[in-house]
Protein backbone atom coordinates (compact mmCIF):
# COMPACT_ATOMS: atom_id res chain seq x y z
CA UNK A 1 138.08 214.27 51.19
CA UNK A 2 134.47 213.10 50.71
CA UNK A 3 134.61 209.81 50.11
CA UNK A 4 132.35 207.09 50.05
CA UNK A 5 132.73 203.65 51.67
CA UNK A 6 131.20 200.52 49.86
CA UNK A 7 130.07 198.40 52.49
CA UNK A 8 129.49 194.68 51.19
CA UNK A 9 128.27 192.18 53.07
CA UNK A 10 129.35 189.43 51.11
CA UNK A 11 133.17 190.88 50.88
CA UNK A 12 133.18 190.96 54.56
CA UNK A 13 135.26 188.63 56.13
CA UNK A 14 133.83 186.65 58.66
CA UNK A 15 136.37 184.37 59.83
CA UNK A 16 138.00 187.58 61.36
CA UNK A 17 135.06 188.53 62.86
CA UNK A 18 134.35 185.52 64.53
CA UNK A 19 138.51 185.18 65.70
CA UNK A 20 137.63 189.02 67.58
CA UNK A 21 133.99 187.94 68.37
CA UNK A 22 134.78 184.50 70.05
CA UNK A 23 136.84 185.66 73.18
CA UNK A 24 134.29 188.01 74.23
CA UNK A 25 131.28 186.06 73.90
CA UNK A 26 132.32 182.57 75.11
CA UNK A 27 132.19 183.69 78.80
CA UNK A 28 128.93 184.78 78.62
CA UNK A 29 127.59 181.80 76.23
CA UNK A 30 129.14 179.51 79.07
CA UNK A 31 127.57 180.76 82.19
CA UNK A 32 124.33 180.81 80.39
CA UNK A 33 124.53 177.40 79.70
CA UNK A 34 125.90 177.39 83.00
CA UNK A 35 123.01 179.01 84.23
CA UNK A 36 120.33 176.71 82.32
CA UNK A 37 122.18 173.76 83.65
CA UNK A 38 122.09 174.91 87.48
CA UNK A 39 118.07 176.05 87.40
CA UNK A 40 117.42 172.37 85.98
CA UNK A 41 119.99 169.91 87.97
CA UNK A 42 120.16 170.32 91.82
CA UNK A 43 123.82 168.68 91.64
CA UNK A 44 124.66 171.42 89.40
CA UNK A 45 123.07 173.79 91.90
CA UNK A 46 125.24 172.49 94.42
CA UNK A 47 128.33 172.73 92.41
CA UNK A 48 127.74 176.26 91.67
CA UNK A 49 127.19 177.23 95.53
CA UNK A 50 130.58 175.98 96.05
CA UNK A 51 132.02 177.58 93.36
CA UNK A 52 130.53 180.94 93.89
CA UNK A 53 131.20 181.05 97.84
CA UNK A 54 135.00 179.44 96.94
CA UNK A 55 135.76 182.00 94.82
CA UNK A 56 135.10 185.03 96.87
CA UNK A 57 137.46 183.70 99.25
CA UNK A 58 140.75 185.51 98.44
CA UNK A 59 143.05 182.52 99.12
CA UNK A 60 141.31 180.32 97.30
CA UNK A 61 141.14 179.86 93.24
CA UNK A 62 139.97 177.07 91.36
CA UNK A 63 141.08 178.27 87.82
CA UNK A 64 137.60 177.69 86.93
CA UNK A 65 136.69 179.66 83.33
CA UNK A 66 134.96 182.89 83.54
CA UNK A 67 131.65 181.44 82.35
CA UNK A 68 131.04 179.20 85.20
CA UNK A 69 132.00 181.58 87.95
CA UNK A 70 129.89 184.11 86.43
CA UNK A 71 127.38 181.96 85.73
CA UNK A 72 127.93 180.76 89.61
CA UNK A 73 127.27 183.88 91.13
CA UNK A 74 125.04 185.09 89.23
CA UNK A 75 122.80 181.58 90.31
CA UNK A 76 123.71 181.72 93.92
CA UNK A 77 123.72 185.36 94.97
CA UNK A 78 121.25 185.77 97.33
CA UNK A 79 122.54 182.15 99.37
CA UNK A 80 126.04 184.06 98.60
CA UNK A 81 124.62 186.99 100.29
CA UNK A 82 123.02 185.22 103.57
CA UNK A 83 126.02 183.26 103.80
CA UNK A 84 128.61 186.14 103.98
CA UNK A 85 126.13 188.22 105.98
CA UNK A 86 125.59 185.04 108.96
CA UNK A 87 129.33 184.89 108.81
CA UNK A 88 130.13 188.46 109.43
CA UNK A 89 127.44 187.96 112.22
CA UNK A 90 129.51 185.49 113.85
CA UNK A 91 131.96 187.50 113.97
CA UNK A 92 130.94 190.51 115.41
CA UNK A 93 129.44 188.25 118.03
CA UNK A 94 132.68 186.73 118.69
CA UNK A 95 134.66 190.13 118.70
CA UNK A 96 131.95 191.36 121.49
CA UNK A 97 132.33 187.83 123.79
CA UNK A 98 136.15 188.21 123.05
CA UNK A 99 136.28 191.68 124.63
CA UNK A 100 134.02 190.90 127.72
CA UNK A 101 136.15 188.05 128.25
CA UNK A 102 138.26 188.77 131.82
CA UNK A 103 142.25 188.71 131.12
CA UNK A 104 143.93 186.36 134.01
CA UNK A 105 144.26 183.18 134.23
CA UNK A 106 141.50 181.02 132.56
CA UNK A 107 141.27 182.74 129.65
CA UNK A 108 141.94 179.88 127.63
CA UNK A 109 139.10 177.79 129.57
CA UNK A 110 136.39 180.56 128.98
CA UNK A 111 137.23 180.69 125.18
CA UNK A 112 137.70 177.21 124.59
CA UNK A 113 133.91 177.05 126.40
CA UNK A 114 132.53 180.04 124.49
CA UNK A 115 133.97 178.52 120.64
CA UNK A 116 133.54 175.10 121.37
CA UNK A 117 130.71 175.03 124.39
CA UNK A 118 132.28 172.34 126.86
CA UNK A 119 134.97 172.99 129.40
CA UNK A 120 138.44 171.61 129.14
């Protein structure tokens, strides 16, 4: 029951290694290049703004790889964050003008004027 185990680097074999290895580090390699890229290019910047806020919205998926999305929000949180938290602004606003509205018969007039700011 006691036995020893010989453990020899050179009888190792790393081509298996590398085969388990290479799926589970290529995401993160990627969005650090990813990352690198974004700090150091403004287009890239851009590119990963768009990404980021794309792929929090449910309906939408680019089929983008892990890497760059991680990379993505992970480079763009906090304009992620102000952008989601302006948006849920504008909604709450909208909610509390959408209540206070009147119900008869110009209620399309007074939201057409409160969305778009201009009578019909």
């Amino acid at each position: 029951m006691d036995q020893k185990i010989d453990l020899d680097i050179n009888k190792l074999d790393w081509l298996a290694i590398a085969r388990v290895l290479a799926p589970i580090l290529a995401p993160v390699i990627l969005s650090i290049v990813w990352i690198v890229l974004a700090r150091n290019n403004k287009t890239v910047d851009w590119l990963s703004n768009v990404f980021a806020l794309a792929e929090i919205t449910p309906t939408v998926d680019l089929n983008l790889p892990p890497g760059i999305v991680l990379g993505s929000f992970y480079n763009s949180a906090k304009e992620i964050e102000t952008a989601v938290k302006e948006s849920i602004g504008y909604v709450k606003e909208l909610k509390t003008e959408l209540a206070e509205l009147e119900y008869e018969d110009s209620v399309v007039e007074k939201f057409v004027n409160l969305i778009f700011g201009r009578k019909l």
